[in-house]
Protein backbone atom coordinates (compact mmCIF):
# COMPACT_ATOMS: atom_id res chain seq x y z
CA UNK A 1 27.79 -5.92 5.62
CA UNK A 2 26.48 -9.00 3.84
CA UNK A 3 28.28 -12.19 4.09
CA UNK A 4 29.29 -13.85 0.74
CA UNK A 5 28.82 -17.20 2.06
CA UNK A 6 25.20 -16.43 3.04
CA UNK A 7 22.93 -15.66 -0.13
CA UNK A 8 20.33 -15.73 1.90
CA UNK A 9 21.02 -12.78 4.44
CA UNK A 10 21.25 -10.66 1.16
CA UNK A 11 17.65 -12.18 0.34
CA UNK A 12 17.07 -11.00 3.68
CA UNK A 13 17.90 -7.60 3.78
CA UNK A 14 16.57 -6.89 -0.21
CA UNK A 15 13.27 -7.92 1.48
CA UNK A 16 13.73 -5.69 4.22
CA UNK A 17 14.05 -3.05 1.91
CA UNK A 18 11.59 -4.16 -0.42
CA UNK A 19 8.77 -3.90 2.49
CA UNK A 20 9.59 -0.83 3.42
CA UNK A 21 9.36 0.67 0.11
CA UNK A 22 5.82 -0.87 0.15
CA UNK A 23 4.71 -0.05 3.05
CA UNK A 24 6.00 3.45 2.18
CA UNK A 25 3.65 3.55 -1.06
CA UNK A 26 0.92 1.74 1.34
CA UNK A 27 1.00 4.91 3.09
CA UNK A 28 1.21 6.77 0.50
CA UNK A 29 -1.95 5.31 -1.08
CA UNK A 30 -4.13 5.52 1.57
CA UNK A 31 -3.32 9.25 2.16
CA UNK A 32 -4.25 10.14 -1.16
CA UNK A 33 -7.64 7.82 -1.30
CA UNK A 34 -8.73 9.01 2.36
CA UNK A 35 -8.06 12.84 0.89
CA UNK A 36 -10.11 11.90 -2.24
CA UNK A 37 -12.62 10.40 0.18
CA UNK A 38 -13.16 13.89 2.23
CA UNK A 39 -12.78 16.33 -1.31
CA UNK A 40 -15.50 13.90 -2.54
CA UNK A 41 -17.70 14.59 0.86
CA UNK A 42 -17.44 18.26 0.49
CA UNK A 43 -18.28 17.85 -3.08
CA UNK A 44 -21.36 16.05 -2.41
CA UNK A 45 -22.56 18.34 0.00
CA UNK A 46 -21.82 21.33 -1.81
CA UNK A 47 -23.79 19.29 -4.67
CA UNK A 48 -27.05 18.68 -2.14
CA UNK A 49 -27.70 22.80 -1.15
CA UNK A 50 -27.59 23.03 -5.38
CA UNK A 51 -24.27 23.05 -6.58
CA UNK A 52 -24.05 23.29 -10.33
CA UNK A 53 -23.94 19.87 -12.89
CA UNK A 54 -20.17 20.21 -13.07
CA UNK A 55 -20.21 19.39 -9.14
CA UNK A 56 -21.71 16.03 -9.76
CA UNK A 57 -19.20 14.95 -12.82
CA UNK A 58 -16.22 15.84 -10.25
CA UNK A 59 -17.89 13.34 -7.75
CA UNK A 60 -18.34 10.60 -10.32
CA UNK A 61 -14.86 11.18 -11.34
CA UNK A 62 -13.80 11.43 -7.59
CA UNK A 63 -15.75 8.11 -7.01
CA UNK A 64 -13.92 6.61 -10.03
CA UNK A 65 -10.45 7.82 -8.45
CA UNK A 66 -11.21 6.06 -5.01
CA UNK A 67 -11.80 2.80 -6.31
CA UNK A 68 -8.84 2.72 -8.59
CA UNK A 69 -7.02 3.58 -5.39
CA UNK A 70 -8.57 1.19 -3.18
CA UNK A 71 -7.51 -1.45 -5.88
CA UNK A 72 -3.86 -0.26 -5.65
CA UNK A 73 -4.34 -0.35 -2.20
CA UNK A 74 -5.69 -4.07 -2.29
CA UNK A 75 -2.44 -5.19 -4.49
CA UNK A 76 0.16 -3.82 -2.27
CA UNK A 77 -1.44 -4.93 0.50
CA UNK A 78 -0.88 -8.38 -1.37
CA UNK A 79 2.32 -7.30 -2.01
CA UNK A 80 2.85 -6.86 1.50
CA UNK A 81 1.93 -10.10 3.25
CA UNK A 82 3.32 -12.25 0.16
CA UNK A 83 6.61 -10.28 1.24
CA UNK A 84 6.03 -11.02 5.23
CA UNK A 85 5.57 -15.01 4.43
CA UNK A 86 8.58 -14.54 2.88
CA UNK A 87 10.61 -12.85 5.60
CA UNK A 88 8.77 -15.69 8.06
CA UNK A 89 10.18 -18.52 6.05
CA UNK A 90 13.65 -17.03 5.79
CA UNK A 91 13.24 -16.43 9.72
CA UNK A 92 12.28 -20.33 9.83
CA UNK A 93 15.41 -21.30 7.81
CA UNK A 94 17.46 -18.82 10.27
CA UNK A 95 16.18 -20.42 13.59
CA UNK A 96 16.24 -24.24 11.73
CA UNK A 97 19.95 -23.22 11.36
CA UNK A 98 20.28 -22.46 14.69
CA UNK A 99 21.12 -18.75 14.47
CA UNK A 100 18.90 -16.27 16.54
């Protein structure tokens, strides 16, 4: 469907694709850190009515888990809107070219 003469729809479309699989693994991350998040709540409480040590090592390594997610998280976010100036400047080029 791409046009040979127009490098820059195929630009186009690979960064359609390419933000979608981000936004996929986007998704994906912030399941996983918002599941850590609630495992890590029931920890801790079960820690407070006296859960045993090994409770307490599974929340610092819980605690560890969530911010190495949250710092995926923060670089495909990046990821993300360095993609959507992207798209907006090939959009720019599209309309300066007068095509819709």
């Amino acid at each position: 469907m791409s046009n040979p003469g127009r490098p820059d729809l195929a630009a186009f479309q690979e960064l359609q694709f390419l933000i979608y699989q981000v936004g996929e693994e986007l998704s994906g991350f912030r399941k996983r850190a918002h599941t850590a998040e609630q495992r890590l709540k029931a920890i801790a409480t079960g820690a407070a009515v006296g859960a045993p040590l090994a409770a307490e090592e599974r929340v610092a390594q819980l605690e560890a888990e969530t911010e190495r997610l949250r710092a995926r998280l923060a670089a495909a976010e990046a990821r993300v809107a360095a993609m959507l100036d992207q798209v907006r400047f090939l959009r720019q080029q599209h309309v300066l070219e007068g095509e819709p």
